[in-house]
Structures are given as C-alpha cells and as structure tokens.
ModelCIF file with pLDDT and N, C-alpha, C, O atoms, coordinates in Angstrom:
data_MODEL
#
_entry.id   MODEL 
#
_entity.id                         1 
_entity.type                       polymer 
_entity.pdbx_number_of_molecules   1 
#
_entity_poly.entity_id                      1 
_entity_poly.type                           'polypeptide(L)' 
_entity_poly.nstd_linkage                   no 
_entity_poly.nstd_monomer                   no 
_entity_poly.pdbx_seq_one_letter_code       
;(UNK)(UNK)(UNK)(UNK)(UNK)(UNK)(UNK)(UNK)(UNK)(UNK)(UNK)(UNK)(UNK)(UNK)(UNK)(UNK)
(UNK)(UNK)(UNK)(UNK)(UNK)(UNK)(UNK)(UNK)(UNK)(UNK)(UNK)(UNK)(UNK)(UNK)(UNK)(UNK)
(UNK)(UNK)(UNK)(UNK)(UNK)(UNK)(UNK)(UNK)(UNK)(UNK)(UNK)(UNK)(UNK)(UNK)
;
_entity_poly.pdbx_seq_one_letter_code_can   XXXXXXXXXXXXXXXXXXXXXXXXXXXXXXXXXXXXXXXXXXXXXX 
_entity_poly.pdbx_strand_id                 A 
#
loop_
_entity_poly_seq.entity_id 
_entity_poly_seq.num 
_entity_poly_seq.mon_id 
_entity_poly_seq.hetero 
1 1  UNK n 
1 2  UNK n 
1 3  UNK n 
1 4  UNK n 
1 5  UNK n 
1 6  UNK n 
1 7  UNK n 
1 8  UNK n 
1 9  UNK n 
1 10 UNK n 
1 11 UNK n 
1 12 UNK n 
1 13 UNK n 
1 14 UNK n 
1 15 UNK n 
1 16 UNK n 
1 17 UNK n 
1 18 UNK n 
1 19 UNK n 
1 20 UNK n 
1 21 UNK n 
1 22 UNK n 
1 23 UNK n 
1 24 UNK n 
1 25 UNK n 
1 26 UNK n 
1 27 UNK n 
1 28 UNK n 
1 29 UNK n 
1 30 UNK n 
1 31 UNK n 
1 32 UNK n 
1 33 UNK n 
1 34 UNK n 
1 35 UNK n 
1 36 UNK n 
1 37 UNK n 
1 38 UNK n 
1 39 UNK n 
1 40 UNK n 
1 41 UNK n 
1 42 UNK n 
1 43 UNK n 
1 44 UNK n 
1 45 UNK n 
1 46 UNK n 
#
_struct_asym.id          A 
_struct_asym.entity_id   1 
#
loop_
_ma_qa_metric.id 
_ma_qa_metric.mode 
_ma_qa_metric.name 
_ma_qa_metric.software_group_id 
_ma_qa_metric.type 
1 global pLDDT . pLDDT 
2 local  pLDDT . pLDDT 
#
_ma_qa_metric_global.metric_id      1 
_ma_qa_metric_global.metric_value   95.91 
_ma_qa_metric_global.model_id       1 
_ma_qa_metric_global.ordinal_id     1 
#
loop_
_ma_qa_metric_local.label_asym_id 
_ma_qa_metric_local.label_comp_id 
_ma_qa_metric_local.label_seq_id 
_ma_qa_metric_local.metric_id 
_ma_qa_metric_local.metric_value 
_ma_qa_metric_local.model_id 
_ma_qa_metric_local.ordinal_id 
A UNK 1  2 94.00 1 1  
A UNK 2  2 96.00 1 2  
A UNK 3  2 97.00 1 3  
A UNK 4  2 97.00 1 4  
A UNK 5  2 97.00 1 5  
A UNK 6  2 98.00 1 6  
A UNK 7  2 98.00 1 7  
A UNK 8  2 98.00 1 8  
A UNK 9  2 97.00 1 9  
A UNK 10 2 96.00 1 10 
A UNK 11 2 94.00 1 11 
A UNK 12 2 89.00 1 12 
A UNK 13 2 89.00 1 13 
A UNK 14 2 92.00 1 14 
A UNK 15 2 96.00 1 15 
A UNK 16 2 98.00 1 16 
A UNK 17 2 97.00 1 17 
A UNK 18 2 98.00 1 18 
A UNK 19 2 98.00 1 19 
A UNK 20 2 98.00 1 20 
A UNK 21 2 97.00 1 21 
A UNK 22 2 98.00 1 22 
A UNK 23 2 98.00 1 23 
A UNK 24 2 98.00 1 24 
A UNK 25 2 98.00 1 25 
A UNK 26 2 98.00 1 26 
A UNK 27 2 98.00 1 27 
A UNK 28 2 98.00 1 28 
A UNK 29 2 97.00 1 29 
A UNK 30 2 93.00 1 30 
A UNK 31 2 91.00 1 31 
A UNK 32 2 87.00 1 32 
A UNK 33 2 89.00 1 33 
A UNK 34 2 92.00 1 34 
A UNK 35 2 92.00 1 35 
A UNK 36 2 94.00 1 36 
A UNK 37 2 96.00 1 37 
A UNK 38 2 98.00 1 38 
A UNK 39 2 98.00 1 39 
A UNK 40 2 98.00 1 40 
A UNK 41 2 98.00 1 41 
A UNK 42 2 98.00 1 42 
A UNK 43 2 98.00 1 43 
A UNK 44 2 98.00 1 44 
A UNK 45 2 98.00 1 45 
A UNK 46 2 97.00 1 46 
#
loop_
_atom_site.group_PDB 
_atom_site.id 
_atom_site.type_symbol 
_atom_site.label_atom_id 
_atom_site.label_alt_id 
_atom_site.label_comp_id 
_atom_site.label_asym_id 
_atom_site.label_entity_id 
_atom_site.label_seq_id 
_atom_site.pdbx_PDB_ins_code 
_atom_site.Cartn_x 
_atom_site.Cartn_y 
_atom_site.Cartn_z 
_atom_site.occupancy 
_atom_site.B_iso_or_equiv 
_atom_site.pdbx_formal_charge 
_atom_site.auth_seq_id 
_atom_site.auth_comp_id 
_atom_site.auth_asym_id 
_atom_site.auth_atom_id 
_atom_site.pdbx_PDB_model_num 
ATOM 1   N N  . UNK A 1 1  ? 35.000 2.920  140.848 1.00 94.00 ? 1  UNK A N  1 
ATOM 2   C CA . UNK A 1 1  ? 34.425 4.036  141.593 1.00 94.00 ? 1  UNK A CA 1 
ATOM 3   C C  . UNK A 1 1  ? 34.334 5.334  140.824 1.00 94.00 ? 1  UNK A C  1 
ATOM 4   O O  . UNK A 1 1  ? 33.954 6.380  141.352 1.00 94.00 ? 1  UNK A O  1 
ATOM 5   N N  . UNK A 1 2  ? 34.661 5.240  139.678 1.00 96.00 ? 2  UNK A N  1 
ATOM 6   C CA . UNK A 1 2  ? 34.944 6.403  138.916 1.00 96.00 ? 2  UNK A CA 1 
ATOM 7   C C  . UNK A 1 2  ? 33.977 6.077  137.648 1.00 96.00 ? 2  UNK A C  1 
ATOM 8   O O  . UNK A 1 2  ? 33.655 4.945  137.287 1.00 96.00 ? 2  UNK A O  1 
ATOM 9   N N  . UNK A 1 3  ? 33.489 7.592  136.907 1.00 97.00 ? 3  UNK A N  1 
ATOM 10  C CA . UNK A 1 3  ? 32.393 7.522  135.590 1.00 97.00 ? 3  UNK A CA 1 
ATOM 11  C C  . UNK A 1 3  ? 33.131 7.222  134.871 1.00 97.00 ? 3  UNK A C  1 
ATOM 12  O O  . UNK A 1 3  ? 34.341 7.432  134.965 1.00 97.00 ? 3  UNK A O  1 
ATOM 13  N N  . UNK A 1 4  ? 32.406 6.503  133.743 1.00 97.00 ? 4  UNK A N  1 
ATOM 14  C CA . UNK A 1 4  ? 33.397 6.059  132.336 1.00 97.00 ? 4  UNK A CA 1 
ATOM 15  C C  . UNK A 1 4  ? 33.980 7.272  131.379 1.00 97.00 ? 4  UNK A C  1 
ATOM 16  O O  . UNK A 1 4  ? 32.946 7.887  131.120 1.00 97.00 ? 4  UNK A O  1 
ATOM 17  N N  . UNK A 1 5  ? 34.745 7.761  130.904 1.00 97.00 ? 5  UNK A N  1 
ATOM 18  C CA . UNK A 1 5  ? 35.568 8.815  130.387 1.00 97.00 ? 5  UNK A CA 1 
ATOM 19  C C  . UNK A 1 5  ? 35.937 8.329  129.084 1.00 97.00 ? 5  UNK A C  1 
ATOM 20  O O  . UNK A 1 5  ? 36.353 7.177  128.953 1.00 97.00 ? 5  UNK A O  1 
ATOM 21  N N  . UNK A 1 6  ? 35.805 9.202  128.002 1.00 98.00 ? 6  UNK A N  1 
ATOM 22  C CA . UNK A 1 6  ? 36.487 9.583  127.015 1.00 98.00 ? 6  UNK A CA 1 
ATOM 23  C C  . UNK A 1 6  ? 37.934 9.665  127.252 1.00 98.00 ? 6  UNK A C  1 
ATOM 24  O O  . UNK A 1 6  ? 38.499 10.436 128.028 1.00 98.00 ? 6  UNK A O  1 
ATOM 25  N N  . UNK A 1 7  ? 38.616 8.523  126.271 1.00 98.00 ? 7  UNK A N  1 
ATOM 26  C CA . UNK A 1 7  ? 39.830 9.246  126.239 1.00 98.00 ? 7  UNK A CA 1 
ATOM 27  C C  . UNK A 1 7  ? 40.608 8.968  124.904 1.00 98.00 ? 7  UNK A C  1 
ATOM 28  O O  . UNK A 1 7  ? 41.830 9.060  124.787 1.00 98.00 ? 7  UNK A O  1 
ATOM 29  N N  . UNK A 1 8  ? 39.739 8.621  123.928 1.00 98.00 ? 8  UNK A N  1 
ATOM 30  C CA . UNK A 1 8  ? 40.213 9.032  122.296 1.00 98.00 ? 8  UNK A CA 1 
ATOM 31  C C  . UNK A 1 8  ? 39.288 8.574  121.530 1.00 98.00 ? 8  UNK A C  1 
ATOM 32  O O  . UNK A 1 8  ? 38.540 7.618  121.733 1.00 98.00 ? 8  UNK A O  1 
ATOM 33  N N  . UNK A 1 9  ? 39.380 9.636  120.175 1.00 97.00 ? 9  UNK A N  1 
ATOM 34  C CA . UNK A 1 9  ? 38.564 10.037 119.176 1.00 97.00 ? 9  UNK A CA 1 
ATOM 35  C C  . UNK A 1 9  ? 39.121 9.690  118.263 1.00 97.00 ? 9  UNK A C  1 
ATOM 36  O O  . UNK A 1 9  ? 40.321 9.921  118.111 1.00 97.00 ? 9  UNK A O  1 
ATOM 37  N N  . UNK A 1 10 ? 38.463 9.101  117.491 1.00 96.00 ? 10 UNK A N  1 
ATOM 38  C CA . UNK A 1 10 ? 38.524 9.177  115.679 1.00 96.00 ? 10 UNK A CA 1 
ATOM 39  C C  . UNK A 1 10 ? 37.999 9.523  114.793 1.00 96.00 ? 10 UNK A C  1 
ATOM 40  O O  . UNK A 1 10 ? 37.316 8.602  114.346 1.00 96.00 ? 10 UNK A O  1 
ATOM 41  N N  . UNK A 1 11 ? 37.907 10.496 114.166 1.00 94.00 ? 11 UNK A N  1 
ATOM 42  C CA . UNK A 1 11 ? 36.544 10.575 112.786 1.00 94.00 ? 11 UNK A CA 1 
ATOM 43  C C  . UNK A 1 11 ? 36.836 9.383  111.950 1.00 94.00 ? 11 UNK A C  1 
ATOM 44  O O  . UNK A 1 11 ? 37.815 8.649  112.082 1.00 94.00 ? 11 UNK A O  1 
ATOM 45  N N  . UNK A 1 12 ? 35.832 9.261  111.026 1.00 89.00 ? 12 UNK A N  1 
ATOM 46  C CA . UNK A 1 12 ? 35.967 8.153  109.615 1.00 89.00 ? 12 UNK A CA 1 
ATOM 47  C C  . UNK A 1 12 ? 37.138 8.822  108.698 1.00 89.00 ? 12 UNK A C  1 
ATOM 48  O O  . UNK A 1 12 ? 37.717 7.928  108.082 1.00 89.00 ? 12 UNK A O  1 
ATOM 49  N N  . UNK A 1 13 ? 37.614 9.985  108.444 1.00 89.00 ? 13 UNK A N  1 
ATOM 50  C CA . UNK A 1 13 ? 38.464 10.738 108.086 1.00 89.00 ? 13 UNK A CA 1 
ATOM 51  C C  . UNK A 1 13 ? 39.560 10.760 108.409 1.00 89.00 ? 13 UNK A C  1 
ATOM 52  O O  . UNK A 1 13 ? 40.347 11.262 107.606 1.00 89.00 ? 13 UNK A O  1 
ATOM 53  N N  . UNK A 1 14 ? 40.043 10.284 109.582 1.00 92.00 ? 14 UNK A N  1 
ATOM 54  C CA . UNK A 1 14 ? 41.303 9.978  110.499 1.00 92.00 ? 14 UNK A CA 1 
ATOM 55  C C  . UNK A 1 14 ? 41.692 11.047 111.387 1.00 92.00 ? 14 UNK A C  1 
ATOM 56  O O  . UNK A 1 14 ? 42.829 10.948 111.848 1.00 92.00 ? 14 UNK A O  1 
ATOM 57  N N  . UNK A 1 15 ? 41.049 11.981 111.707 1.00 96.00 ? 15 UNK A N  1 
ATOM 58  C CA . UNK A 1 15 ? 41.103 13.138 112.488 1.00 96.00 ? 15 UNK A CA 1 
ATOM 59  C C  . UNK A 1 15 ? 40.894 12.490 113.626 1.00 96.00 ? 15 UNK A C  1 
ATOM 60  O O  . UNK A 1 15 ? 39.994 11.665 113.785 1.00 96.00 ? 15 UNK A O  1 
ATOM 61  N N  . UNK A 1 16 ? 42.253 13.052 115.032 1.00 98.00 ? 16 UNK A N  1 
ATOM 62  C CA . UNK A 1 16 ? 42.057 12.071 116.230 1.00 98.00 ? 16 UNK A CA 1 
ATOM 63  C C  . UNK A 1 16 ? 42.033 12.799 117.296 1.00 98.00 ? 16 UNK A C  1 
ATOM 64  O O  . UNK A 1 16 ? 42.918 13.621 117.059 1.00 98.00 ? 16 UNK A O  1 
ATOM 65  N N  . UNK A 1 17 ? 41.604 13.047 118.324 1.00 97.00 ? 17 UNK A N  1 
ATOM 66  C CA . UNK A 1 17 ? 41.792 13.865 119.260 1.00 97.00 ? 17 UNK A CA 1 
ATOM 67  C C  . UNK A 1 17 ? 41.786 13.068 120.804 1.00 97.00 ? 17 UNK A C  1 
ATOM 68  O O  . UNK A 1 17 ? 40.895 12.248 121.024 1.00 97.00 ? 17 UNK A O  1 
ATOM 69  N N  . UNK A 1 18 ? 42.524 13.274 121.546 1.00 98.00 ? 18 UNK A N  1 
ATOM 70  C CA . UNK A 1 18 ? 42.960 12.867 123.166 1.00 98.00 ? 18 UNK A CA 1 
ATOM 71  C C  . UNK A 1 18 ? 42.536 13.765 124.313 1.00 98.00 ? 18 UNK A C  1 
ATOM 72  O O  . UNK A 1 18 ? 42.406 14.983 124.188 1.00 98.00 ? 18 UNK A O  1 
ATOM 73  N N  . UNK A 1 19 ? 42.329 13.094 125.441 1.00 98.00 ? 19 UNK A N  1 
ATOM 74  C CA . UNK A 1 19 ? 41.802 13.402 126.563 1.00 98.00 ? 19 UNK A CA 1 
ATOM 75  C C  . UNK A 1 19 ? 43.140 14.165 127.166 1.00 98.00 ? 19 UNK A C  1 
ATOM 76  O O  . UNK A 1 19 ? 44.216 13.572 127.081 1.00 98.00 ? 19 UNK A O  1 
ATOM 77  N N  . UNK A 1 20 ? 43.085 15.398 127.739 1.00 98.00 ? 20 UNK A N  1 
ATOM 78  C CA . UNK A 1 20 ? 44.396 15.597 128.093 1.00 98.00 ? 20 UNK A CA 1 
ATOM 79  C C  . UNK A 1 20 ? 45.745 14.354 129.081 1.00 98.00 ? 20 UNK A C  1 
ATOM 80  O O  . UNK A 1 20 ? 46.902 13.955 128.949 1.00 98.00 ? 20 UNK A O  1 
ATOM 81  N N  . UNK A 1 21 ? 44.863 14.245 129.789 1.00 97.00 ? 21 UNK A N  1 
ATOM 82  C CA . UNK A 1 21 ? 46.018 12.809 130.349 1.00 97.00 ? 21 UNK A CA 1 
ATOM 83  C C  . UNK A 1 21 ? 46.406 11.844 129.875 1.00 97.00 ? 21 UNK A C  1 
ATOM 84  O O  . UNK A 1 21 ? 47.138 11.119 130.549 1.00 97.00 ? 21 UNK A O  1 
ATOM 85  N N  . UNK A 1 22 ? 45.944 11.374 128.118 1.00 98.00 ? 22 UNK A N  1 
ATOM 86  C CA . UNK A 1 22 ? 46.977 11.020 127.530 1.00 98.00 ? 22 UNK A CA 1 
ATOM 87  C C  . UNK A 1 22 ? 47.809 11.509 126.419 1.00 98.00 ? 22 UNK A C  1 
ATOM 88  O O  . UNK A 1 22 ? 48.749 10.931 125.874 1.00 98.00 ? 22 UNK A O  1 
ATOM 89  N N  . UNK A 1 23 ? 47.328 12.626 126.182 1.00 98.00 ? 23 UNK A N  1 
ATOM 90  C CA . UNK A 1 23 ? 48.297 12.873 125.042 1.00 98.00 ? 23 UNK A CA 1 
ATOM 91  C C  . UNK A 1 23 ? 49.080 13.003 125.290 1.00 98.00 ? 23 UNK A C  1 
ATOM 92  O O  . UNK A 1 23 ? 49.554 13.495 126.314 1.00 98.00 ? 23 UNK A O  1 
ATOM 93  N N  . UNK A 1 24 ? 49.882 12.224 123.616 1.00 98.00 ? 24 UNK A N  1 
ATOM 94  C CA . UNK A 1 24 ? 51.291 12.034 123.642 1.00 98.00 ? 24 UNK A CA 1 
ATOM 95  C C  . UNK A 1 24 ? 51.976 10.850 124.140 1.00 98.00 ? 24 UNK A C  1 
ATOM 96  O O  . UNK A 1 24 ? 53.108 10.441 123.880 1.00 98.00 ? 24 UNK A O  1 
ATOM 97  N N  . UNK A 1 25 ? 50.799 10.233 125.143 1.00 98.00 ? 25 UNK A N  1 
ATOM 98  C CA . UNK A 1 25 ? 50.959 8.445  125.145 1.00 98.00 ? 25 UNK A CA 1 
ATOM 99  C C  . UNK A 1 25 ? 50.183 7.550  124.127 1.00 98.00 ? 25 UNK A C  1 
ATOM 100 O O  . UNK A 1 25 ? 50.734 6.730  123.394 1.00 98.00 ? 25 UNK A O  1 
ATOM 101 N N  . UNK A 1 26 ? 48.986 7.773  124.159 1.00 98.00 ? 26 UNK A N  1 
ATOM 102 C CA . UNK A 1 26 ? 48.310 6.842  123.350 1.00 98.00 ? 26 UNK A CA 1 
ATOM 103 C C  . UNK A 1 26 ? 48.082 7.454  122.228 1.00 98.00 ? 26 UNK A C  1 
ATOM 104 O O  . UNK A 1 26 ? 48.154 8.663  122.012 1.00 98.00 ? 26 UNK A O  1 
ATOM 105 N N  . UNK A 1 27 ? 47.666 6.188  121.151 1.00 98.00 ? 27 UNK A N  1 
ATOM 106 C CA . UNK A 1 27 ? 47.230 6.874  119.576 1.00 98.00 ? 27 UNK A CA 1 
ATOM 107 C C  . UNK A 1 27 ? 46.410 5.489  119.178 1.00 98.00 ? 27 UNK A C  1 
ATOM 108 O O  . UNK A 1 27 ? 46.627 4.279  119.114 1.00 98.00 ? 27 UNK A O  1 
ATOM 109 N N  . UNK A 1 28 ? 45.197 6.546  118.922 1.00 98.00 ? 28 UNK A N  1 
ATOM 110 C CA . UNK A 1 28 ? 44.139 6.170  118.258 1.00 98.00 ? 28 UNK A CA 1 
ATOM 111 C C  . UNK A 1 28 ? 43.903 5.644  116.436 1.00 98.00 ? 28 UNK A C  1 
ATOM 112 O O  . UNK A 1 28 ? 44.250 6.140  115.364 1.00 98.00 ? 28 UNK A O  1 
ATOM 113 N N  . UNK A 1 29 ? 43.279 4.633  116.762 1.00 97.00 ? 29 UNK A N  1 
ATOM 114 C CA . UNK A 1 29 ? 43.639 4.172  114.745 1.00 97.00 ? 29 UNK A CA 1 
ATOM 115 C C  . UNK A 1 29 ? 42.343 3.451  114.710 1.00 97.00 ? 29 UNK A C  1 
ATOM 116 O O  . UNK A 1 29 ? 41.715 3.043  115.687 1.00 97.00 ? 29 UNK A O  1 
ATOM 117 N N  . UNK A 1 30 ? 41.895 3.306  112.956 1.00 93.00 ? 30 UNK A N  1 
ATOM 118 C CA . UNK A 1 30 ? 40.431 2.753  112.806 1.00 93.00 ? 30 UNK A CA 1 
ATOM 119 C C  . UNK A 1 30 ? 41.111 2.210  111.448 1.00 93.00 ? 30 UNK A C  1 
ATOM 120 O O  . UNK A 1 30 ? 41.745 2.999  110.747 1.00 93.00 ? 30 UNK A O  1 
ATOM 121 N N  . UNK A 1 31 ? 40.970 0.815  111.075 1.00 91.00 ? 31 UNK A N  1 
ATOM 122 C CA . UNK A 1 31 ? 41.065 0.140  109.528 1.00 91.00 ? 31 UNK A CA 1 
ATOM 123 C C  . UNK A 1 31 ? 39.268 0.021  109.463 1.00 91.00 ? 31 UNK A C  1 
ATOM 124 O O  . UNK A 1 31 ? 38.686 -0.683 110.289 1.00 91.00 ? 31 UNK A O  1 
ATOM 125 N N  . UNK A 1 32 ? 38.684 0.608  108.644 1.00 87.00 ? 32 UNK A N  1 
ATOM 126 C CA . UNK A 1 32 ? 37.402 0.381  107.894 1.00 87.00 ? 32 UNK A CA 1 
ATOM 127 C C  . UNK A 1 32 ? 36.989 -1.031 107.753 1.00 87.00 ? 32 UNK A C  1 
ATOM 128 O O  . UNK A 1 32 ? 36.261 -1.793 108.389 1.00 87.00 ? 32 UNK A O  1 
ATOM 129 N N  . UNK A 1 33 ? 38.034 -1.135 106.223 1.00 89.00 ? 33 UNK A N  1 
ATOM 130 C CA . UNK A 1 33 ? 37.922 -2.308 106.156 1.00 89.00 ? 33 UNK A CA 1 
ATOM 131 C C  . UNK A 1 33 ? 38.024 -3.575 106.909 1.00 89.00 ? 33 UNK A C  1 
ATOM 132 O O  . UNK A 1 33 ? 37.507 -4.617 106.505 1.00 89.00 ? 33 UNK A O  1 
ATOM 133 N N  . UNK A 1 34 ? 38.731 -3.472 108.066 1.00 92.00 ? 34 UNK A N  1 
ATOM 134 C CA . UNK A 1 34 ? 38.655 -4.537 109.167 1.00 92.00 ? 34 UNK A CA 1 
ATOM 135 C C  . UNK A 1 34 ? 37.466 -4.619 110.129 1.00 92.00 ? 34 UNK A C  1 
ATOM 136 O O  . UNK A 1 34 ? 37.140 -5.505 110.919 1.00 92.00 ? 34 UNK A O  1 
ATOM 137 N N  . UNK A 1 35 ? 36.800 -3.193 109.770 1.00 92.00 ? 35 UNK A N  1 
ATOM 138 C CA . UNK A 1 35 ? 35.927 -3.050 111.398 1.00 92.00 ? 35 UNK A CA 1 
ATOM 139 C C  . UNK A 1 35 ? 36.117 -2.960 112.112 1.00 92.00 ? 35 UNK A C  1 
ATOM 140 O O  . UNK A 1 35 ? 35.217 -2.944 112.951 1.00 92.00 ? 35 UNK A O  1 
ATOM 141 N N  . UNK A 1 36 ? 37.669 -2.791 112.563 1.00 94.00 ? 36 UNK A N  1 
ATOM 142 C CA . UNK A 1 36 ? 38.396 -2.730 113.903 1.00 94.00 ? 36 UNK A CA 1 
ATOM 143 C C  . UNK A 1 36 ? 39.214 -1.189 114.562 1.00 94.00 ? 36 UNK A C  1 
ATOM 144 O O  . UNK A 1 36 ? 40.063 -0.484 114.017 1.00 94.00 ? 36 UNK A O  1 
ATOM 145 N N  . UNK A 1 37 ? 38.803 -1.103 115.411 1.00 96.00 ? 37 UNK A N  1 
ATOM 146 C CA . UNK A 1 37 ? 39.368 0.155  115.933 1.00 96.00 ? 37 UNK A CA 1 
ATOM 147 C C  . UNK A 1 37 ? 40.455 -0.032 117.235 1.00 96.00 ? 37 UNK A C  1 
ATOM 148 O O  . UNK A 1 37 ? 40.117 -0.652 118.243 1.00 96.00 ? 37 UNK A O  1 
ATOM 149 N N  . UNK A 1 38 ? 42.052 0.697  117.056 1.00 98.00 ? 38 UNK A N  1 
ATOM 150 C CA . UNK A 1 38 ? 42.871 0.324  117.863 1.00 98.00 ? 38 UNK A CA 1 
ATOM 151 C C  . UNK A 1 38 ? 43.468 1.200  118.591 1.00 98.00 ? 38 UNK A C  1 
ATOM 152 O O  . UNK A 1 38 ? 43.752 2.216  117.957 1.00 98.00 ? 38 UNK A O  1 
ATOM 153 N N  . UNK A 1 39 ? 43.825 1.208  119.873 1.00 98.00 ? 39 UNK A N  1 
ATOM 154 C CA . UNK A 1 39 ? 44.341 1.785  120.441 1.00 98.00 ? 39 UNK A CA 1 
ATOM 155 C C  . UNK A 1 39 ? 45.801 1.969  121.585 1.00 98.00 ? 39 UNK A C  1 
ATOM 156 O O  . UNK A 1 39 ? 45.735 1.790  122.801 1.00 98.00 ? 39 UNK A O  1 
ATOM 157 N N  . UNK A 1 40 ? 46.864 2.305  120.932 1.00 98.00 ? 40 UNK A N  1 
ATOM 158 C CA . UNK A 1 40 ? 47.826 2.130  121.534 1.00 98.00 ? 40 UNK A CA 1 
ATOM 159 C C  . UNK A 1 40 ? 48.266 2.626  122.497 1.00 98.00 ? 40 UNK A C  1 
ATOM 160 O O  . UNK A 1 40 ? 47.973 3.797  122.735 1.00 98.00 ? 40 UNK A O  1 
ATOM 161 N N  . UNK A 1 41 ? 48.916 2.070  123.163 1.00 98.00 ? 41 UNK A N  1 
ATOM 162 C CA . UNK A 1 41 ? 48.975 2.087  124.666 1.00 98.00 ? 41 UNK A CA 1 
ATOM 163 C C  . UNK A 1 41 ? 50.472 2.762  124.873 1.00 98.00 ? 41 UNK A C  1 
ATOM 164 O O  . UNK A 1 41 ? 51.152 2.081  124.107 1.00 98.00 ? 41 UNK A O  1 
ATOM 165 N N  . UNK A 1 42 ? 51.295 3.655  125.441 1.00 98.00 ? 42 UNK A N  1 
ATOM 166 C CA . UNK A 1 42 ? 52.620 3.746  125.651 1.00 98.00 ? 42 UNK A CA 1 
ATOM 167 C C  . UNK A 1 42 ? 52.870 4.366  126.785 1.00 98.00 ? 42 UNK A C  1 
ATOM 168 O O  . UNK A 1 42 ? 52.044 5.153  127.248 1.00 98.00 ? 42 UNK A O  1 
ATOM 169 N N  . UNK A 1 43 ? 54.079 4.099  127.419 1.00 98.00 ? 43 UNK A N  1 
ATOM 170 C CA . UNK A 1 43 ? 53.975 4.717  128.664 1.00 98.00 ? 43 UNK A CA 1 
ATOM 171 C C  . UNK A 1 43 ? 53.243 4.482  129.533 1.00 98.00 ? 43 UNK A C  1 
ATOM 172 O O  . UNK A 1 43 ? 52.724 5.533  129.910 1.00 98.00 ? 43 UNK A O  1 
ATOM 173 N N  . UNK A 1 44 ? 52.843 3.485  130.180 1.00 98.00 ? 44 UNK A N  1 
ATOM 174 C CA . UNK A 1 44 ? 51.204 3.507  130.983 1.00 98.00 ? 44 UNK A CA 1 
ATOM 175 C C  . UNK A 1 44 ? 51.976 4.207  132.406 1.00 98.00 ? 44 UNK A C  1 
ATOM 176 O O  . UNK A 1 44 ? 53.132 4.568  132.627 1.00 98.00 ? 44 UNK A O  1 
ATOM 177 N N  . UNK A 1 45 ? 50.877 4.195  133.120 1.00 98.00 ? 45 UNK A N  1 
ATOM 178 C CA . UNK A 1 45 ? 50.722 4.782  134.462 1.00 98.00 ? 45 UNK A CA 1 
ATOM 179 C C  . UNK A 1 45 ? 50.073 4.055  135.274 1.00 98.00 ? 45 UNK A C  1 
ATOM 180 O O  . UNK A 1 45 ? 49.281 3.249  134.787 1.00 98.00 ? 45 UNK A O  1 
ATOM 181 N N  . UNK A 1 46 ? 50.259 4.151  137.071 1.00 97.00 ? 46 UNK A N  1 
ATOM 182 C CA . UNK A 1 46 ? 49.179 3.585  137.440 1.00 97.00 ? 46 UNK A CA 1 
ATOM 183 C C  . UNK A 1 46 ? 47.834 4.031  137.064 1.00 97.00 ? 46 UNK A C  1 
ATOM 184 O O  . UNK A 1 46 ? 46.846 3.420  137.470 1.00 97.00 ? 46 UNK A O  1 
#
C-alpha cells in the first residue's frame, strides 16, 4: 500500500548514504568485480 522508497546509496567510489530510518542499521556495499550489490540488514523492525 505504500510507494517504493529509497533507502540506500552507493556511488562507484564507495560513498554511501541512508534514508533516515535506517541509519545506523543497514550498510550498503558494491564488489565491481562481482556485479553484485549488498545490503545489510541489522536490527530489523516491523
């Protein structure tokens, strides 16, 4: 019922930035070479 939201950034540079309701829980990561972009989860909430 809700719009899809931003809630983390990466540049190709590793510069990361968070949606205020999670920072400080989650962290954002990109390996190039894998092609894969990850995102960790801590603390969840409902």
């Amino acid at each position: 019922g809700k719009q899809r939201q931003l809630v983390a950034g990466i540049t190709r540079g590793g510069s990361t930035d968070y949606a205020d309701s999670v920072k400080g829980r989650f962290t954002i990561s990109r390996d190039n070479a894998k092609n894969t972009v990850y995102l960790q989860m801590n603390s969840l909430k409902p």
